[in-house]
Each structure stands twice: as C-alpha cells, then as structure tokens.
Protein backbone atom coordinates (compact mmCIF):
# COMPACT_ATOMS: atom_id res chain seq x y z
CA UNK A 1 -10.12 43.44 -33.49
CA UNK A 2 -10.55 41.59 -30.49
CA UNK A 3 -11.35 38.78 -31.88
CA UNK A 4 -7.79 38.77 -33.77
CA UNK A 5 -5.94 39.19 -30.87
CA UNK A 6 -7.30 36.67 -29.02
CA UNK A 7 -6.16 33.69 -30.21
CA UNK A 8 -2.65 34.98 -30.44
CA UNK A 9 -2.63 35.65 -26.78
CA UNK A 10 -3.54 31.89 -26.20
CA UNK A 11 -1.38 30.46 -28.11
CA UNK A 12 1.29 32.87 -26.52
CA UNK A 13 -0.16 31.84 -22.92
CA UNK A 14 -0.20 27.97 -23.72
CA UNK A 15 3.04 28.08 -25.08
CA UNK A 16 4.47 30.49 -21.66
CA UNK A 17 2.27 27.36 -19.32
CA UNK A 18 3.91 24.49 -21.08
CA UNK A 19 7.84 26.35 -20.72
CA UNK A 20 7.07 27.11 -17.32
CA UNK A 21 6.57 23.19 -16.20
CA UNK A 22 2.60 23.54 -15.80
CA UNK A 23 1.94 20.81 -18.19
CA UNK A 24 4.83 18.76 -16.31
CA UNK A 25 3.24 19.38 -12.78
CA UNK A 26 -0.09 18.56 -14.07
CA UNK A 27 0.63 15.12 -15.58
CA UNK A 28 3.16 14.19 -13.00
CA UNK A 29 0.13 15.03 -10.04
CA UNK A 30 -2.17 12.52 -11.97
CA UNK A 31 0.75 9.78 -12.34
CA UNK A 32 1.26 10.33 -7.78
CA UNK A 33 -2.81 10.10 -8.26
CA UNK A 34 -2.68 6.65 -10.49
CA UNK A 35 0.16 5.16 -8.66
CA UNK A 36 -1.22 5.61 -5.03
CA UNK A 37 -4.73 3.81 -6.01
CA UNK A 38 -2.68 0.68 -6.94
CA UNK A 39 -0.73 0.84 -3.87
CA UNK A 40 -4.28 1.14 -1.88
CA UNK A 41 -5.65 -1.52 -3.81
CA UNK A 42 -2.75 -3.57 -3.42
CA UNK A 43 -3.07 -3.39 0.15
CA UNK A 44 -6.85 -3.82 0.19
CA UNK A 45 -5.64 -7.22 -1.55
CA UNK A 46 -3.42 -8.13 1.56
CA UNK A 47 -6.19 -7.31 4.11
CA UNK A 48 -8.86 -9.29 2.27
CA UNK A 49 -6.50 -11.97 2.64
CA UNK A 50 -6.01 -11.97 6.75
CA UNK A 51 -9.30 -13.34 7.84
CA UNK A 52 -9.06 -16.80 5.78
CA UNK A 53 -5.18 -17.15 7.27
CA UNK A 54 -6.29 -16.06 10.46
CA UNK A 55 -9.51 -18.75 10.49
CA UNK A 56 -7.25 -21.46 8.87
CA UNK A 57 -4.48 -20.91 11.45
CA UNK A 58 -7.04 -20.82 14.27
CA UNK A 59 -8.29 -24.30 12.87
CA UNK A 60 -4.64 -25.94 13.98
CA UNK A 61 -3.37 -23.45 16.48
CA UNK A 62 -6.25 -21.95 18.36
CA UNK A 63 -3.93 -21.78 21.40
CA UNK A 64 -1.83 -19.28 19.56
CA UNK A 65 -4.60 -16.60 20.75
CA UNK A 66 -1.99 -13.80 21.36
CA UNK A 67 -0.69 -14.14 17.78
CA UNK A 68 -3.97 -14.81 16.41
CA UNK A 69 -5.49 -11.12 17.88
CA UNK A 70 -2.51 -9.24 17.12
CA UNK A 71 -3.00 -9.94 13.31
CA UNK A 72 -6.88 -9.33 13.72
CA UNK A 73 -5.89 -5.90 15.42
CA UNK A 74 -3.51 -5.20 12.74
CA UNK A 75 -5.87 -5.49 10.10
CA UNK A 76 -8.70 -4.05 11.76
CA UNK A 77 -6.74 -0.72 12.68
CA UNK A 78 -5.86 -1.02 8.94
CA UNK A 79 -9.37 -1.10 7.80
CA UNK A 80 -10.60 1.75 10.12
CA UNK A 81 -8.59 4.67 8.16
CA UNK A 82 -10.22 6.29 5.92
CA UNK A 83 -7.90 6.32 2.68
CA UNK A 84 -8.90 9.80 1.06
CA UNK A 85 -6.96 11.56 -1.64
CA UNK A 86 -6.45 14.06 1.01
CA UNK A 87 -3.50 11.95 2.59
CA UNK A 88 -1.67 12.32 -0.27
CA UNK A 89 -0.84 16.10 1.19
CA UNK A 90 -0.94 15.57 4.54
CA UNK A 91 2.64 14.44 6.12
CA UNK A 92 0.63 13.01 9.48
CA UNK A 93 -1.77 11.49 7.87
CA UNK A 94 0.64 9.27 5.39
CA UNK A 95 2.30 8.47 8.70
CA UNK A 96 -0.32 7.06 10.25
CA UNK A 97 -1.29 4.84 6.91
CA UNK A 98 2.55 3.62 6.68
CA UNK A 99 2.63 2.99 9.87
CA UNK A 100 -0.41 0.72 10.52
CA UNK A 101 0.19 -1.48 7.47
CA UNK A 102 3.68 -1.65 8.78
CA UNK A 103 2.14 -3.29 12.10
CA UNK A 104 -0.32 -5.62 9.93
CA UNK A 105 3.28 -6.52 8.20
CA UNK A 106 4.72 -7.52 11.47
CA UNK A 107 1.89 -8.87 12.38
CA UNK A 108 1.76 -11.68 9.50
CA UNK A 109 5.14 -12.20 9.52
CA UNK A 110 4.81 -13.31 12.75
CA UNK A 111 1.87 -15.54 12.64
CA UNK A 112 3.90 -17.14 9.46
CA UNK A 113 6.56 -17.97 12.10
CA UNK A 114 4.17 -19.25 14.62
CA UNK A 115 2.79 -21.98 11.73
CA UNK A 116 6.50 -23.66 11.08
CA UNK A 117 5.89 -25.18 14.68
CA UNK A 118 2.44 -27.05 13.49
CA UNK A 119 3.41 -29.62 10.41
CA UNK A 120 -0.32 -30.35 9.78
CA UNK A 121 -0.78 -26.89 9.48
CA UNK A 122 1.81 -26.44 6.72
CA UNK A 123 0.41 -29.25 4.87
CA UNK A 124 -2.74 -27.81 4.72
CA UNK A 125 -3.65 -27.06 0.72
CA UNK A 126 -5.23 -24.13 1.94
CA UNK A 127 -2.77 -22.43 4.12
CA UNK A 128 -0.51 -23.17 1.48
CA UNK A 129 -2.60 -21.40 -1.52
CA UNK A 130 -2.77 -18.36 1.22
CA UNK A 131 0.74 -18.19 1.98
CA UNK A 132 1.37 -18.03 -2.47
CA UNK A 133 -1.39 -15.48 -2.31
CA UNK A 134 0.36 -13.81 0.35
CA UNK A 135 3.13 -13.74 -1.05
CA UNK A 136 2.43 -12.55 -4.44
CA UNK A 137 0.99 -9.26 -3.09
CA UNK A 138 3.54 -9.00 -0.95
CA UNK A 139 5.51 -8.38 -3.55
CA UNK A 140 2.88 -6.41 -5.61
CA UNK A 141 2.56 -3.99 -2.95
CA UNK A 142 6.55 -3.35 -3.00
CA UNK A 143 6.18 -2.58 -6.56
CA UNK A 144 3.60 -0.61 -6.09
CA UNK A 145 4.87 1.48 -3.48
CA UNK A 146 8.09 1.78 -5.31
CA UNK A 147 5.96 3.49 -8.37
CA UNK A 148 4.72 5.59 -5.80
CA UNK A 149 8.12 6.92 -4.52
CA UNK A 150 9.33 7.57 -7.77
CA UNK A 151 6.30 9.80 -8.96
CA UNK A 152 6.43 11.91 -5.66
CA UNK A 153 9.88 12.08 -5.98
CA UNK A 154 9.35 13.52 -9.43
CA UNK A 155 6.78 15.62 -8.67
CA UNK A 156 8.65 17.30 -5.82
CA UNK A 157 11.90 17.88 -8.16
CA UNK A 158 9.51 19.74 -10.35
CA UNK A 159 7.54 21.90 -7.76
CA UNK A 160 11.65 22.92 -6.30
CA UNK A 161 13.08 23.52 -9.75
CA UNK A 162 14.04 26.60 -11.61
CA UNK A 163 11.53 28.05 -13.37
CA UNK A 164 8.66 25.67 -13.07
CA UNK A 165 8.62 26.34 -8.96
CA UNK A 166 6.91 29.43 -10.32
CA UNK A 167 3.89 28.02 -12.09
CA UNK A 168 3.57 25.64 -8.98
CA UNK A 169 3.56 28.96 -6.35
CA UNK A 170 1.22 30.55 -9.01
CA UNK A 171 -1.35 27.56 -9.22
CA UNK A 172 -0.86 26.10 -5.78
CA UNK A 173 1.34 22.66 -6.39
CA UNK A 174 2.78 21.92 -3.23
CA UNK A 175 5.56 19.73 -2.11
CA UNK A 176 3.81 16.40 -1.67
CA UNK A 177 5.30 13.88 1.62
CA UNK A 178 6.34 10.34 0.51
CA UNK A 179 6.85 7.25 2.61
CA UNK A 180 9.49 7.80 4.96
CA UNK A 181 13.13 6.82 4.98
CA UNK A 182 13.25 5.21 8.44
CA UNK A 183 10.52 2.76 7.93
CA UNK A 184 10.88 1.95 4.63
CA UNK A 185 13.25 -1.28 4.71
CA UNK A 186 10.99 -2.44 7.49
CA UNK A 187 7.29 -2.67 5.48
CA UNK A 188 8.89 -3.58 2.18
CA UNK A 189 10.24 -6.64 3.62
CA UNK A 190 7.89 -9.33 2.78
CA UNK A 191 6.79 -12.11 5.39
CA UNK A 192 8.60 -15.00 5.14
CA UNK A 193 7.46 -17.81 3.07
CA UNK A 194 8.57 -21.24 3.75
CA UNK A 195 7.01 -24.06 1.93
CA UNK A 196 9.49 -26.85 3.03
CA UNK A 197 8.83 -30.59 3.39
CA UNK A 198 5.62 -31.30 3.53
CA UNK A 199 4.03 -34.43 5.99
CA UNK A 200 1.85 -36.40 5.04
CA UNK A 201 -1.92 -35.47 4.58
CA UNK A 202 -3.26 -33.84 7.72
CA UNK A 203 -6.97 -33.91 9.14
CA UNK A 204 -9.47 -31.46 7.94
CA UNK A 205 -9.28 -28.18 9.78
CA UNK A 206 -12.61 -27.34 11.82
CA UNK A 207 -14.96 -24.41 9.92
CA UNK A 208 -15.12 -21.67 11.85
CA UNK A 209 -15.84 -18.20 11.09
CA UNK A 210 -12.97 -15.68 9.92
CA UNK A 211 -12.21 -12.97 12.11
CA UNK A 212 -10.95 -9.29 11.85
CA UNK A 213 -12.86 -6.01 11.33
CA UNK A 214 -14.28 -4.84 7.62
CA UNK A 215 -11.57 -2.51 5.84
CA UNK A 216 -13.60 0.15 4.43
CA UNK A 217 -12.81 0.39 0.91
C-alpha cells in the first residue's frame, strides 16, 4: 500500500516543484554560476597580460615610473582578492571586485595614452601584438559581463515573482547583487587603441623582467 502511493506523491510533488519556478531558479542559479567563471577568466586573461605591457613600456619609457606603478598596483590589488563563489551573494564583496578591475581599467588606459608620446614604442611588433591582445579581451570581458547581468537579472525576476518567490523563501534562493549602475559605463569602456602611422623600425627594447604581483587564480 505504501508502496502504491508513493510514486503518485512524487510525481504530484515534481510536478507542484516545477509549477512553482524551482526548476527555473535552479537552472537560472547555474547559468549566474557559468557566466561569472567566464567573466573571471576573462579578466584573469587581462591581468596575465599587464606585466609584458608593463616590461615592454618600461623598455622605451622607464621615466614614466608614476604610470608604470600605478598599472603594477592595479593589477596587483586585482590579483590579491580572492574570487570565491561566495561573492556572488555578497553586495560588498562584488563591490570591491568591480571596483578594483575598474582601477586596473583606468590604469591601462592610461599607460596606453602615455605610449602615443614615444613613436618607437608604437612601432614596436610587440607592443603592438599586446595592444590587439588587449584589446580583444577588452572586449571579451564586456561580453562577458553583459552575460552576467542578464542571468542575475533573470534570476532576481524569478526569486520576486508571483508564485515562484515561494519555492525560493522555501529553499533559500536569495536575491543575488549585480554590477552596479553607477560604475558600469566606466569599466566597460575599453582602453583606447590607436595603431596609427607607424615610423620606421625602432631599436630593440632592453630585456628586463616584468613586473606586478601574481593574481591568484
């Protein structure tokens, strides 16, 4: 007897779960989960990048010390968070992520600014294939980020809607925070990229060793 009336009763509960939104809330939590790794990898991708700019900038502007450490800051600050899945649910800590890769941002952009004033330096084949690089994730991380947006955004409508805020008070899905409003047009602008004339084929830039902190990974 129990036996028969068991089944019934799951089916019954499965079918009460998936009108309810649980099955909703529990594939749009892994899509936030899925689309935040690529915009941490993306990132990762732009940080790996700042000590060969930084090194081949240094090689024709090693004067430009103040510019040069800001950038090295910037990235190190970047690379001491520790990017845990908890941050996803923590308003401060999101902040804090936003806003230090908003400072490497600035940072780059301006020691992109800094090499229009050194023509050798923009003729390097190197600085060149960094600035592409650069440039690419730049762009990558927008996209990214964007994907990101749109899932919490999602997500959220779910948890606040009619009747599927019930499952979520019943099983604990929370209102998630997403990147904020105010600094959003500021880090999705991408560093300037100018690739110009080019002069004609400068001197080999010294070798010396690339700067800026590990970012833990």
């Amino acid at each position: 007897m129990r036996r028969i009336l068991f089944w019934p009763l799951v089916l019954w509960l499965s079918a009460l779960l998936g009108g309810c939104g649980y099955n909703t809330l529990q594939a749009s939590d892994e899509q936030i989960k899925a689309s935040w790794s690529e915009v941490v990898n993306q990132y990762q991708r732009r940080a790996d990048l700042v000590p060969n700019l930084v090194n081949t900038v240094k090689g024709y502007a090693a004067h430009e010390r103040q510019v040069l450490a800001q950038v090295t800051e910037a990235r190190a600050r970047v690379g001491s968070m520790q990017v845990t899945p908890e941050v996803l649910n923590d308003p401060q800590a999101l902040a804090r992520f936003q806003a230090a890769q908003g400072q490497l941002s600035g940072a780059l952009s301006r020691l992109l600014a800094v090499s229009e004033n050194y023509p050798q330096l923009k003729a390097d084949a190197g600085f060149r294939d960094l600035q592409a690089q650069l440039e690419g994730t730049e762009n990558r991380i927008t996209v990214a980020r964007n994907r990101y947006i749109k899932a919490v955004q999602d997500y959220n409508v779910t948890v606040r809607s009619f009747p599927s805020n019930l499952t979520a008070m019943a099983f604990g899905f929370a209102v998630k925070p997403n990147f904020s409003v105010d600094n959003e047009r500021a880090i999705s602008t991408a560093p300037a990229v100018d690739f110009g004339s080019t002069p004609s084929a400068p001197s080999s830039a010294p070798n010396l060793p690339a700067d800026g902190a590990a970012v833990n990974r």
